[in-house]
N, C-alpha and C. Protein backbone atom coordinates (compact mmCIF):
# COMPACT_ATOMS: atom_id res chain seq x y z
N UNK A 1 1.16 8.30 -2.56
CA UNK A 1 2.05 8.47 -1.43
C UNK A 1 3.43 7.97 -1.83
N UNK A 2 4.49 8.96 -1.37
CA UNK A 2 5.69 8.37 -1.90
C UNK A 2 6.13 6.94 -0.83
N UNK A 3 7.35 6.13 -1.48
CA UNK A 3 8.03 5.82 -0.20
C UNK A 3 8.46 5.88 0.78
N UNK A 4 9.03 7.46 0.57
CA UNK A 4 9.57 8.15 2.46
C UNK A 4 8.32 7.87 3.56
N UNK A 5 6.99 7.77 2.83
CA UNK A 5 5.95 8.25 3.79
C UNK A 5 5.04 6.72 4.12
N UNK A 6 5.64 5.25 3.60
CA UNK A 6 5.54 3.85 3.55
C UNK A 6 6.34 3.51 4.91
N UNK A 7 5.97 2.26 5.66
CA UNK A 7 6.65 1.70 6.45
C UNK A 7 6.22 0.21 6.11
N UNK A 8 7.17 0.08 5.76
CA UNK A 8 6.98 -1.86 5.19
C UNK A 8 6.99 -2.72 6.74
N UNK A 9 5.67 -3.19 6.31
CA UNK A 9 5.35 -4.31 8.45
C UNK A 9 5.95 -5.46 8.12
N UNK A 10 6.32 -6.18 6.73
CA UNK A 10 7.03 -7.18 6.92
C UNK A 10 7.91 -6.99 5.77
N UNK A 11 9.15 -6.76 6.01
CA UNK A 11 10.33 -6.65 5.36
C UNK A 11 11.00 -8.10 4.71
N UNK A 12 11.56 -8.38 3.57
CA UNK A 12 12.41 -9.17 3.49
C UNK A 12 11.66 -10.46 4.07
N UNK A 13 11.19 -11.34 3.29
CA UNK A 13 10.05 -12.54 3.46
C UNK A 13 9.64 -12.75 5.04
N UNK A 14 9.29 -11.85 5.32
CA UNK A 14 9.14 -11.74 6.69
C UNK A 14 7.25 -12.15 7.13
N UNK A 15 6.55 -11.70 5.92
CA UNK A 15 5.18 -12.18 5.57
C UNK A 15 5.45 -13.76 5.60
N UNK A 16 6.18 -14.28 4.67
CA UNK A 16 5.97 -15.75 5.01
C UNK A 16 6.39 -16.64 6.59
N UNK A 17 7.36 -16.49 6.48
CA UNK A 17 7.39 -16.37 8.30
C UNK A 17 6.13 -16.48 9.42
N UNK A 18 5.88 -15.24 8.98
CA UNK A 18 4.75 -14.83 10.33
C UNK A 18 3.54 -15.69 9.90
N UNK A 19 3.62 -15.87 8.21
CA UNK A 19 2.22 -16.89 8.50
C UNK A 19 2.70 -18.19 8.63
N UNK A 20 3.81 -18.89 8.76
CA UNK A 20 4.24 -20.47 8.88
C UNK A 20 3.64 -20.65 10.65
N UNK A 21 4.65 -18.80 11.50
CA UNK A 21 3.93 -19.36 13.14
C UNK A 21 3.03 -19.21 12.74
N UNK A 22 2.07 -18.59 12.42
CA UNK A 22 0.56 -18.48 12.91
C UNK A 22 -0.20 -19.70 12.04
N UNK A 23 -0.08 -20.60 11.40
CA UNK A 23 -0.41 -21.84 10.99
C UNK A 23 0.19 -22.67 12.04
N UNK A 24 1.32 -22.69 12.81
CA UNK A 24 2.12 -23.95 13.77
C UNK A 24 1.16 -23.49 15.48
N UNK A 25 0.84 -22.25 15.10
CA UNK A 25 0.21 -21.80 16.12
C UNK A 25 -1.36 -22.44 16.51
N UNK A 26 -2.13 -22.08 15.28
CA UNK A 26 -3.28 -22.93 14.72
C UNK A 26 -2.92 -24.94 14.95
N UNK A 27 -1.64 -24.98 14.75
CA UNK A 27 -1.96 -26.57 14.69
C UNK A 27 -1.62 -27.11 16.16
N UNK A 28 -1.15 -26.73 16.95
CA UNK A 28 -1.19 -26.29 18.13
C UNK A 28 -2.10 -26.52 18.91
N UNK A 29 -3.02 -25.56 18.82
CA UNK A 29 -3.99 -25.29 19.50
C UNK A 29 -5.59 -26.16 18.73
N UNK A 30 -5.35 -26.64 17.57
CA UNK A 30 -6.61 -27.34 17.13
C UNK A 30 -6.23 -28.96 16.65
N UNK A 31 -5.01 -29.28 16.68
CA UNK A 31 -4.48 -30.75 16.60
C UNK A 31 -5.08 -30.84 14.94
N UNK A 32 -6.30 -32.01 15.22
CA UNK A 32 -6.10 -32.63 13.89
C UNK A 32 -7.18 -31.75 13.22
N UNK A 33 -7.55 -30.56 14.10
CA UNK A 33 -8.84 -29.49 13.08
C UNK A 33 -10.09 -30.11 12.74
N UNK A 34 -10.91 -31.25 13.57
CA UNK A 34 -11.62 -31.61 13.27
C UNK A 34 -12.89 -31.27 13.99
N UNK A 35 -13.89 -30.85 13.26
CA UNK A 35 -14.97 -29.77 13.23
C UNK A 35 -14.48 -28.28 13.44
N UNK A 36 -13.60 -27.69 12.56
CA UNK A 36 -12.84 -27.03 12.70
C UNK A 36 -13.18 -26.28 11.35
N UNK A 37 -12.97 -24.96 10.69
CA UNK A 37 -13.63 -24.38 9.80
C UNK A 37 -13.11 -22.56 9.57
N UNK A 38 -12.41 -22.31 8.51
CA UNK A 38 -12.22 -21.22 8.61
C UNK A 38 -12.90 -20.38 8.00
N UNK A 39 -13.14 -19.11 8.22
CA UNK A 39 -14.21 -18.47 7.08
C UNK A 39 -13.32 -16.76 7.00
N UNK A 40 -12.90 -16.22 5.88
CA UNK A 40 -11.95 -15.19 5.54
C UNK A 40 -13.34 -14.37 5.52
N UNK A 41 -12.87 -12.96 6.18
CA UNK A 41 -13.69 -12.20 5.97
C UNK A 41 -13.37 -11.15 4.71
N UNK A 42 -14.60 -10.85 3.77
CA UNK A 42 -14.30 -10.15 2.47
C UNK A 42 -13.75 -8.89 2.31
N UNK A 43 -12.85 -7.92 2.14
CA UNK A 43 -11.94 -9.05 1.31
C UNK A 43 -10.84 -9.54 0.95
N UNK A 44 -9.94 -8.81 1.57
CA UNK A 44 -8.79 -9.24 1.89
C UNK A 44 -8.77 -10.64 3.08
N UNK A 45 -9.48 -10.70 3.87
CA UNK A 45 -9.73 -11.54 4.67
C UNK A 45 -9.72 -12.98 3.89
N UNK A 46 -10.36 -13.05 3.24
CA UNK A 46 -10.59 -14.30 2.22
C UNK A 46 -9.07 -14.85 1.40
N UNK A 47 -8.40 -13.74 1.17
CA UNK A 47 -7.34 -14.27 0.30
C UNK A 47 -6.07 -14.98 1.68
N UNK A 48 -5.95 -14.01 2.45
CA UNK A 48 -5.14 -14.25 3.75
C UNK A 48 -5.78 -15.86 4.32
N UNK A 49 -7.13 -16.11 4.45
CA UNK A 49 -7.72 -17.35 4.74
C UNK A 49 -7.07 -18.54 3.60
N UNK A 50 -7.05 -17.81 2.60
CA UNK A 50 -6.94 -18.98 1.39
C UNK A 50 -5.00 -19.52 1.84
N UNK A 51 -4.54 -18.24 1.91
CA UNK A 51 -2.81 -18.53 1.55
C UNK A 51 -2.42 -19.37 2.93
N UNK A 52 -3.59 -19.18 4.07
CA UNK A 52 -3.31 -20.06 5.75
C UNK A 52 -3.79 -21.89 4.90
N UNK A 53 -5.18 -21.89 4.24
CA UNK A 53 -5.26 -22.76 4.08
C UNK A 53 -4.67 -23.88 3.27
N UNK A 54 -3.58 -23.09 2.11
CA UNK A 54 -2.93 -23.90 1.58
C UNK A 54 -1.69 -24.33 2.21
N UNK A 55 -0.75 -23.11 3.05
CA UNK A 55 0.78 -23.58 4.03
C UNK A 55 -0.19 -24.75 5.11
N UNK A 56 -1.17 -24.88 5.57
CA UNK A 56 -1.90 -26.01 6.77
C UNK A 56 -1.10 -27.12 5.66
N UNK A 57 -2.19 -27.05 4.31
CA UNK A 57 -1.98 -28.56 3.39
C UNK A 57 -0.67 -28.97 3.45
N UNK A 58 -0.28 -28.17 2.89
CA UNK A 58 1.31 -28.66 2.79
C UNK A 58 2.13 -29.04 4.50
N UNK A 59 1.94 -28.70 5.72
CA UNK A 59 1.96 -29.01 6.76
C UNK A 59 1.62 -29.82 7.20
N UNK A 60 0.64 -30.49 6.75
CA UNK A 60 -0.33 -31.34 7.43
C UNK A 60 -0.69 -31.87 6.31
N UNK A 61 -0.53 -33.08 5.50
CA UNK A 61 -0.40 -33.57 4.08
C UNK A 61 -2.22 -34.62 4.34
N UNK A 62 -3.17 -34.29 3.76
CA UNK A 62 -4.31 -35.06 3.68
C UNK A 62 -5.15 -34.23 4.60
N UNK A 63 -4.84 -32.85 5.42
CA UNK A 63 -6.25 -31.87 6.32
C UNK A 63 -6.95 -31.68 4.88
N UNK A 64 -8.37 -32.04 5.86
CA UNK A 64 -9.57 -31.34 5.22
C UNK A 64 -9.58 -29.75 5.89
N UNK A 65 -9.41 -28.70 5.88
CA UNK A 65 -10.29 -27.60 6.90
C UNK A 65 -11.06 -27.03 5.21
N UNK A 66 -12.36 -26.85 5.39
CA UNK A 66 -13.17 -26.48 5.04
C UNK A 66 -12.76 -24.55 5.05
N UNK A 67 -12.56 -24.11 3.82
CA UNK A 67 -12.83 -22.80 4.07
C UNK A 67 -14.06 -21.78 3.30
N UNK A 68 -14.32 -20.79 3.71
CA UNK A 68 -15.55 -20.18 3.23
C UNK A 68 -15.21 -18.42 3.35
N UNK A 69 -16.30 -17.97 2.67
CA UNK A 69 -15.81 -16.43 2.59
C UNK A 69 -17.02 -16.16 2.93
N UNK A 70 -16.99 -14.95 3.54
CA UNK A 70 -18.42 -14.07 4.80
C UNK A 70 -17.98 -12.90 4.30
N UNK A 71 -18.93 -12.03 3.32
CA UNK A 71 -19.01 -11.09 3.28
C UNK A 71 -20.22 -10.09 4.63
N UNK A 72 -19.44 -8.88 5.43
CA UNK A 72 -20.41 -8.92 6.35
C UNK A 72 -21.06 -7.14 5.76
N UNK A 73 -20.93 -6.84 4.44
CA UNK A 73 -21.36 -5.32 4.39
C UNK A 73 -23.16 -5.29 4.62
N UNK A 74 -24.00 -5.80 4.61
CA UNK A 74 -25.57 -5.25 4.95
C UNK A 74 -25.06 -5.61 6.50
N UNK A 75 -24.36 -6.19 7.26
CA UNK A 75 -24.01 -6.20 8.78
C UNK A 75 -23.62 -5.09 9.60
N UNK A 76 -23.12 -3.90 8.46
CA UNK A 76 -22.52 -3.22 9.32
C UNK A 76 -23.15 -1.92 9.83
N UNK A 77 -22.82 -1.43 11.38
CA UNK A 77 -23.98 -0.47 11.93
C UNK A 77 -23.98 0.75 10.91
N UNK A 78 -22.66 0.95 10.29
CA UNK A 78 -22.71 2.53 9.47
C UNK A 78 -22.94 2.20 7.93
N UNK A 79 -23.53 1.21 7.58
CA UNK A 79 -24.42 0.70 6.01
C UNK A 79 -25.02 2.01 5.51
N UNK A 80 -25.54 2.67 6.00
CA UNK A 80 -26.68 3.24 5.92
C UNK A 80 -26.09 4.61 5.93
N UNK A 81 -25.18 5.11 7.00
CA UNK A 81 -24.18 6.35 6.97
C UNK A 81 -22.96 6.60 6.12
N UNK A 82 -22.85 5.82 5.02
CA UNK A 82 -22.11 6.57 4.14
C UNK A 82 -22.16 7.30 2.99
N UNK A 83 -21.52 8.19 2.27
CA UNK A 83 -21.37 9.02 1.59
C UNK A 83 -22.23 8.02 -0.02
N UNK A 84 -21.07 6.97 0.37
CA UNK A 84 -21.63 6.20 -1.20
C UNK A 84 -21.92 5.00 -0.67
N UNK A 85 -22.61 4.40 -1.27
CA UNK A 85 -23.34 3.00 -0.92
C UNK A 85 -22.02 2.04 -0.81
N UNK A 86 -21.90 1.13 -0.05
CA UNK A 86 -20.99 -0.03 -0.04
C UNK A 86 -21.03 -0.73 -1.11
N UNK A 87 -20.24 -1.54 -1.65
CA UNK A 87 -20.37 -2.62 -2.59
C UNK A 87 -20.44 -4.08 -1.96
N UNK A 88 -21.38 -4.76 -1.97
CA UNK A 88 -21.13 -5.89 -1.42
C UNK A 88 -20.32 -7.10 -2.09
N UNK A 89 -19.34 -8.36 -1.78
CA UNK A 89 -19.02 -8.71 -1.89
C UNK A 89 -20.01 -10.50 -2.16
N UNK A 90 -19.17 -11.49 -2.34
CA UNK A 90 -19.85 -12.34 -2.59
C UNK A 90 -19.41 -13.00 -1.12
N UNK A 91 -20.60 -13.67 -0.11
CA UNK A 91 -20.74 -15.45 0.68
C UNK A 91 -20.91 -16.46 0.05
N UNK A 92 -19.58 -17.20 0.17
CA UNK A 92 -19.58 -18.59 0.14
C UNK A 92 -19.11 -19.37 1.27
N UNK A 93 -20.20 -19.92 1.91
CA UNK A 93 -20.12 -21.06 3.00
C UNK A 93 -20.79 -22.02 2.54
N UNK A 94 -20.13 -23.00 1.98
CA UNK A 94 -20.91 -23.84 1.63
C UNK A 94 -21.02 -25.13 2.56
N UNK A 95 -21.11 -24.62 3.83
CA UNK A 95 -20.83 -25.72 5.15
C UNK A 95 -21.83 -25.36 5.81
N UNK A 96 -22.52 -26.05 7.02
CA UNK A 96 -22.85 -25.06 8.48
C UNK A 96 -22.22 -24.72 9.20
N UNK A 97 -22.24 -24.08 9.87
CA UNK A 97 -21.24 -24.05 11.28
C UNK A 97 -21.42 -24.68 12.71
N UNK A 98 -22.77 -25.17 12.18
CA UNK A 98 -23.50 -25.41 14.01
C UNK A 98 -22.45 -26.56 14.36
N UNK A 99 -21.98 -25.71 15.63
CA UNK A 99 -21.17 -26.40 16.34
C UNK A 99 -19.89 -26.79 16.33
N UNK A 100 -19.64 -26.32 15.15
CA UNK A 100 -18.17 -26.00 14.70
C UNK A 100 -17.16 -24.94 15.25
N UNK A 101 -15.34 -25.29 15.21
CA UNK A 101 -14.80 -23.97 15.75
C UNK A 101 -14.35 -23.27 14.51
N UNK A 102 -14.49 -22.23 14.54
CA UNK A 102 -14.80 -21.42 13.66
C UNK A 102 -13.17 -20.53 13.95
N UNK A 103 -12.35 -20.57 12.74
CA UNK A 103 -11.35 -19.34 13.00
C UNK A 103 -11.63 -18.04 12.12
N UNK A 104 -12.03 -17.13 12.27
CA UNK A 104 -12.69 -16.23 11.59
C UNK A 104 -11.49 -15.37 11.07
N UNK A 105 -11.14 -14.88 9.74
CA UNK A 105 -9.65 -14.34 9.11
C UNK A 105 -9.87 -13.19 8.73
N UNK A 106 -8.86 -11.92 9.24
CA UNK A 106 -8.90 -10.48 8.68
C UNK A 106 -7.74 -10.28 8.64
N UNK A 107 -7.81 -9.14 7.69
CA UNK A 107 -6.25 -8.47 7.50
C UNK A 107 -5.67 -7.67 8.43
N UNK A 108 -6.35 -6.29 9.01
CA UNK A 108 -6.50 -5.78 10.19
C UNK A 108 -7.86 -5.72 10.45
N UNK A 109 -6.89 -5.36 12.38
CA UNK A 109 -8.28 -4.94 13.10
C UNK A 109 -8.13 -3.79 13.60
N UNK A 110 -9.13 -3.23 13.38
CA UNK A 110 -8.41 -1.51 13.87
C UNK A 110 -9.96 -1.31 15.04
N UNK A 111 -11.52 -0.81 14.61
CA UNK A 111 -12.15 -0.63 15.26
C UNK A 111 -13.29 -1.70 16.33
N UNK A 112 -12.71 -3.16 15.49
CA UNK A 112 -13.75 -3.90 15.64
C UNK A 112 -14.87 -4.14 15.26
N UNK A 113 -15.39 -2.98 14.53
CA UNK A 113 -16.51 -2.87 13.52
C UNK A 113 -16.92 -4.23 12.74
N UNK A 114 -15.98 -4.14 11.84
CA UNK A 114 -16.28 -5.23 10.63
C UNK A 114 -15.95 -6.34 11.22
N UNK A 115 -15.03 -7.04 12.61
CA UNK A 115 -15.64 -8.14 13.18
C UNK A 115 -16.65 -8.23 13.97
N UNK A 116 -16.81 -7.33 14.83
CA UNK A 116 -18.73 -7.68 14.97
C UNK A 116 -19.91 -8.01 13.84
N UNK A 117 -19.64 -7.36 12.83
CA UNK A 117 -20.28 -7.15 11.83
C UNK A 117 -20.28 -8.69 11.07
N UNK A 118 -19.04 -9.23 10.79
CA UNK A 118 -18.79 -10.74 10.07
C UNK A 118 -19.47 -12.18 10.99
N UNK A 119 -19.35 -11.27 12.24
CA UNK A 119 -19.59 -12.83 13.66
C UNK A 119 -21.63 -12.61 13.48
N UNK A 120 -21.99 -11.35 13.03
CA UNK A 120 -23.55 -11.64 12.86
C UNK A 120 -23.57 -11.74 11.67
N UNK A 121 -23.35 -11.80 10.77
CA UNK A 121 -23.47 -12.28 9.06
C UNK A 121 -23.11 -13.76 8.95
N UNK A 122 -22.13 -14.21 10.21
CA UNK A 122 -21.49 -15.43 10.49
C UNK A 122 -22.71 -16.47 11.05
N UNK A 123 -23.52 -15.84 11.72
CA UNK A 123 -24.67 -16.89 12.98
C UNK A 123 -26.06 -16.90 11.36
N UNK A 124 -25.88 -16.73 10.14
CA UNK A 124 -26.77 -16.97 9.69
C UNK A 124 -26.19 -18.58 9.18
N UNK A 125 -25.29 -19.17 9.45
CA UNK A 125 -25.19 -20.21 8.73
C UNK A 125 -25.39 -20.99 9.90
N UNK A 126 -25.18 -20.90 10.84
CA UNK A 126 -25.55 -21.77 12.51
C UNK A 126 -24.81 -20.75 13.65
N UNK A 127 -24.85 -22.20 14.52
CA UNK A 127 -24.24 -21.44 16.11
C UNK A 127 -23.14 -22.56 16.10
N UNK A 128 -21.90 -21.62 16.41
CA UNK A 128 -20.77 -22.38 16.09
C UNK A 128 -20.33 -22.43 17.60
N UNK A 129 -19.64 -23.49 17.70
CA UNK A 129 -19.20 -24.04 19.62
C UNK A 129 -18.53 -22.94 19.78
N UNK A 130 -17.13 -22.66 18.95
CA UNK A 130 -16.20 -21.68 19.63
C UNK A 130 -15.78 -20.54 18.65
N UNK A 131 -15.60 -19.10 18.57
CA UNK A 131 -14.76 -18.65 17.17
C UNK A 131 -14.06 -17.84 18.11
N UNK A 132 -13.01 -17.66 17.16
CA UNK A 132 -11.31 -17.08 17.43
C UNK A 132 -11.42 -16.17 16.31
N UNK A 133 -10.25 -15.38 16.57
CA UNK A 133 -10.43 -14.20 15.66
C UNK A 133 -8.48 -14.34 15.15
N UNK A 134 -8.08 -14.73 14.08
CA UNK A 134 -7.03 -14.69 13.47
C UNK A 134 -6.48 -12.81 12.68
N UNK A 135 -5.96 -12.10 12.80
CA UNK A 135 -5.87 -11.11 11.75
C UNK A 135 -3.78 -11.03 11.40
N UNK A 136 -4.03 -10.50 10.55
CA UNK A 136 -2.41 -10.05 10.13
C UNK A 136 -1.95 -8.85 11.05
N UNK A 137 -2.80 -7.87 11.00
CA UNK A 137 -2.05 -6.58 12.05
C UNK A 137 -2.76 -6.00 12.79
N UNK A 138 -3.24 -6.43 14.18
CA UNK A 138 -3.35 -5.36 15.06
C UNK A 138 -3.32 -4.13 15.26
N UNK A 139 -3.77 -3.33 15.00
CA UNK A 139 -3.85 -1.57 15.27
C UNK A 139 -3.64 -1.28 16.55
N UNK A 140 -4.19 -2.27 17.29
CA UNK A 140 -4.27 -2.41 18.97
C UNK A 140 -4.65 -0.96 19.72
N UNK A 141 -4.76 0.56 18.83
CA UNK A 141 -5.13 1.57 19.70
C UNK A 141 -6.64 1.91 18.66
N UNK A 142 -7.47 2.30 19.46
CA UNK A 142 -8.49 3.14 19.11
C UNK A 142 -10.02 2.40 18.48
N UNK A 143 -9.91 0.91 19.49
CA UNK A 143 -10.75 -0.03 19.27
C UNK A 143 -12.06 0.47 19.39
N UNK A 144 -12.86 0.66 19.26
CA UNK A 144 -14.26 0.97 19.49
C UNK A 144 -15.15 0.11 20.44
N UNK A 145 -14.45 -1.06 19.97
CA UNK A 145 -16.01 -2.61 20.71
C UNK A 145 -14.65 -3.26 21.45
N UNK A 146 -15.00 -3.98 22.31
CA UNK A 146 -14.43 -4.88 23.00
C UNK A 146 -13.88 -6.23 22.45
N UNK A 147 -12.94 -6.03 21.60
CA UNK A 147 -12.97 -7.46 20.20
C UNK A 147 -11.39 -7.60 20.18
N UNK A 148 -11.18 -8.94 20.65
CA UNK A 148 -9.43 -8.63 20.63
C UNK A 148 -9.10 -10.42 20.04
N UNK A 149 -8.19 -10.36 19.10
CA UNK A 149 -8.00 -11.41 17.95
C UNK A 149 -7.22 -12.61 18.96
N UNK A 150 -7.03 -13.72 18.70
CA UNK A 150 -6.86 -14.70 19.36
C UNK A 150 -4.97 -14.76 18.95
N UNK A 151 -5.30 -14.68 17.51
CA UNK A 151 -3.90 -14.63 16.77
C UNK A 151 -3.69 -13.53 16.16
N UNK A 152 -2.10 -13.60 16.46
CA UNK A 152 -1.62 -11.59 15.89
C UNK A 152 -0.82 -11.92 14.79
N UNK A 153 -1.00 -11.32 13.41
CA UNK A 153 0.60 -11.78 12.64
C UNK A 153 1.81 -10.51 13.25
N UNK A 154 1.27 -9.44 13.58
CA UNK A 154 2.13 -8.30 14.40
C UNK A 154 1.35 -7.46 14.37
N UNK A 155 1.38 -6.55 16.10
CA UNK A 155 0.97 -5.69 16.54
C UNK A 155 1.82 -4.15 16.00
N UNK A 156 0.78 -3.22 15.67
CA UNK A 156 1.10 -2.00 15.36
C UNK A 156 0.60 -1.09 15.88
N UNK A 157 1.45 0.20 16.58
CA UNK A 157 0.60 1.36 17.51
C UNK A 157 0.45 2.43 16.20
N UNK A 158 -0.93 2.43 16.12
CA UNK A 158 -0.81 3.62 14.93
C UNK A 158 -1.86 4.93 15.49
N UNK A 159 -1.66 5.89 14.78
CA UNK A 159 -3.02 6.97 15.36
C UNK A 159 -3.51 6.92 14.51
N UNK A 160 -4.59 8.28 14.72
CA UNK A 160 -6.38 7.85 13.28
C UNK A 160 -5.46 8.22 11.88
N UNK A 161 -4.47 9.29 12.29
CA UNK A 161 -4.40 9.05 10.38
C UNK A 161 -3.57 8.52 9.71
N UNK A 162 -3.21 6.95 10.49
CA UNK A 162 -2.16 6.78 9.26
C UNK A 162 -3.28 5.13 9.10
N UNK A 163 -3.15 4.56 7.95
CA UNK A 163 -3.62 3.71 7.11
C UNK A 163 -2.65 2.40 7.16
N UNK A 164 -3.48 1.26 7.45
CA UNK A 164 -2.19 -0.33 7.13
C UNK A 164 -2.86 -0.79 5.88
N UNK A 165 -2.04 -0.98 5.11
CA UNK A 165 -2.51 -1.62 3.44
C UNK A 165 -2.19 -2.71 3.33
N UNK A 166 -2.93 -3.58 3.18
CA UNK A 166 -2.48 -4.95 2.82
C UNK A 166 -2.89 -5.37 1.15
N UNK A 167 -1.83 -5.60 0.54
CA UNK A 167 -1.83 -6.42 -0.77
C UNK A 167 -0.89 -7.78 -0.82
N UNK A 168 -1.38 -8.93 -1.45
CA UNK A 168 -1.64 -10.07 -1.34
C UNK A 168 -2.04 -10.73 -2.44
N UNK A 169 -0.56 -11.22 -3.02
CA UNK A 169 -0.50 -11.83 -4.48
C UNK A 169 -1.92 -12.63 -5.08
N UNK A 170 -2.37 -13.05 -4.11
CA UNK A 170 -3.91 -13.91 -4.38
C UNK A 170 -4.86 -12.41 -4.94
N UNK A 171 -4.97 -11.67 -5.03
CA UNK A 171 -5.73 -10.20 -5.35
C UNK A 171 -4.85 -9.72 -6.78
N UNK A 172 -3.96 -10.18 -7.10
CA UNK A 172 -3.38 -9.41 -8.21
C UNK A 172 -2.30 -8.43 -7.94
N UNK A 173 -1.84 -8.21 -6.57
CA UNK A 173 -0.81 -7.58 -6.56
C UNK A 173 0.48 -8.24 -6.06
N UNK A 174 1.58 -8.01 -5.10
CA UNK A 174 2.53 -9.01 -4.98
C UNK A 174 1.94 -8.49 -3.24
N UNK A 175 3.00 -9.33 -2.46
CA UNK A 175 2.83 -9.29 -1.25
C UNK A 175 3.52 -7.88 -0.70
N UNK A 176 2.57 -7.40 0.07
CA UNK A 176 3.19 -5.83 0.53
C UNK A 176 2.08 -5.25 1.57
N UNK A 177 2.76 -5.57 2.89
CA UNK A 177 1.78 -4.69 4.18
C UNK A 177 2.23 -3.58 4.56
N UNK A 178 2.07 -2.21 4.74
CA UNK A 178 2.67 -1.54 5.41
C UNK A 178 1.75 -0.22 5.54
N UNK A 179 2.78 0.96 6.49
CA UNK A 179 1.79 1.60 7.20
C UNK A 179 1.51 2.99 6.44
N UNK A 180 0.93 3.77 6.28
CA UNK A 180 1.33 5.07 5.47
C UNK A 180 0.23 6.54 5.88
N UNK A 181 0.63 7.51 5.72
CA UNK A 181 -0.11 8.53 6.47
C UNK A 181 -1.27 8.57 5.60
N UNK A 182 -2.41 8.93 6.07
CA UNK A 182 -3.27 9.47 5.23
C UNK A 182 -3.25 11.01 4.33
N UNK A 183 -3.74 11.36 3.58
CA UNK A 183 -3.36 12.97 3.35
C UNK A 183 -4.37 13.94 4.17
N UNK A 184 -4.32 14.30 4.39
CA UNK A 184 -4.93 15.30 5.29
C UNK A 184 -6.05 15.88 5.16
């Protein structure tokens, strides 16, 4: 896809920004984060979890938050309906959750799918008191399930065919979200 057909969602360090609020936002609302626990969903989810958990450290000089990665692919209802088999990813929780608040991390949310899918791949490690749903971009149209994120890094109105890409220096590429048509 060329550039003409790219829409960059965060321009000009505008990614770092949006994650400083949404960490001041987090500290906010969870103070000193204790029994508190994030888990990135795979796999972009995980790296976005990692880059929240290091701006907290540096914010907050001596937080523990515990983070973990939830792969949820045998979770999901269409496993079984695709063309080619999924690849699964690796879980590492090396915590429980029982009773813990749980901020659960995605890149987007478009159908709700793959967070239903992560919150039951999620209850195999316990039953956690509270979870919140953190993501980078909102799709906000054409939700499927009833699943709406606690924290937004920015809302986007998109239709079915255009695509939000997230790459994320922690993956090997540099930082770059944006929106782009699908081909037809």
């Amino acid at each position: 896809m060329n550039t003409a057909e790219q829409l960059d969602l965060f321009p000009e360090g505008k990614l770092h920004i949006t994650l400083l609020r949404l960490c001041h936002q987090l500290m906010e609302n969870y103070g000193d984060f204790a029994d508190t626990v994030l888990l990135g969903a795979q796999p972009r989810g995980v790296f976005l979890a990692r880059r929240l958990q290091g701006l907290m450290a540096e914010l907050v000089p001596g937080l523990h938050l515990p983070m973990g990665e939830l792969d949820a692919t045998f979770f999901r209802d269409d496993f079984r309906k695709r063309d080619k088999p999924l690849q699964p990813n690796r879980t590492r929780v090396d915590f429980l959750i029982e009773d813990k608040r749980v901020i659960l991390v995605d890149d987007v949310l478009y159908t709700g799918r793959t967070v239903r899918a992560a919150m039951d791949a999620m209850l195999a490690f316990g039953r956690p008191r509270t979870v919140e749903l953190l993501v980078m971009v909102d799709r906000k149209h054409r939700r499927e399930l009833p699943i709406e994120p606690t924290y937004i890094g920015i809302e986007v109105d998109t239709i079915r065919s255009q695509r939000v890409l997230v790459e994320l220096a922690e993956s090997g590429g540099t930082d770059r979200v944006y929106l782009v048509d699908q081909e037809p």
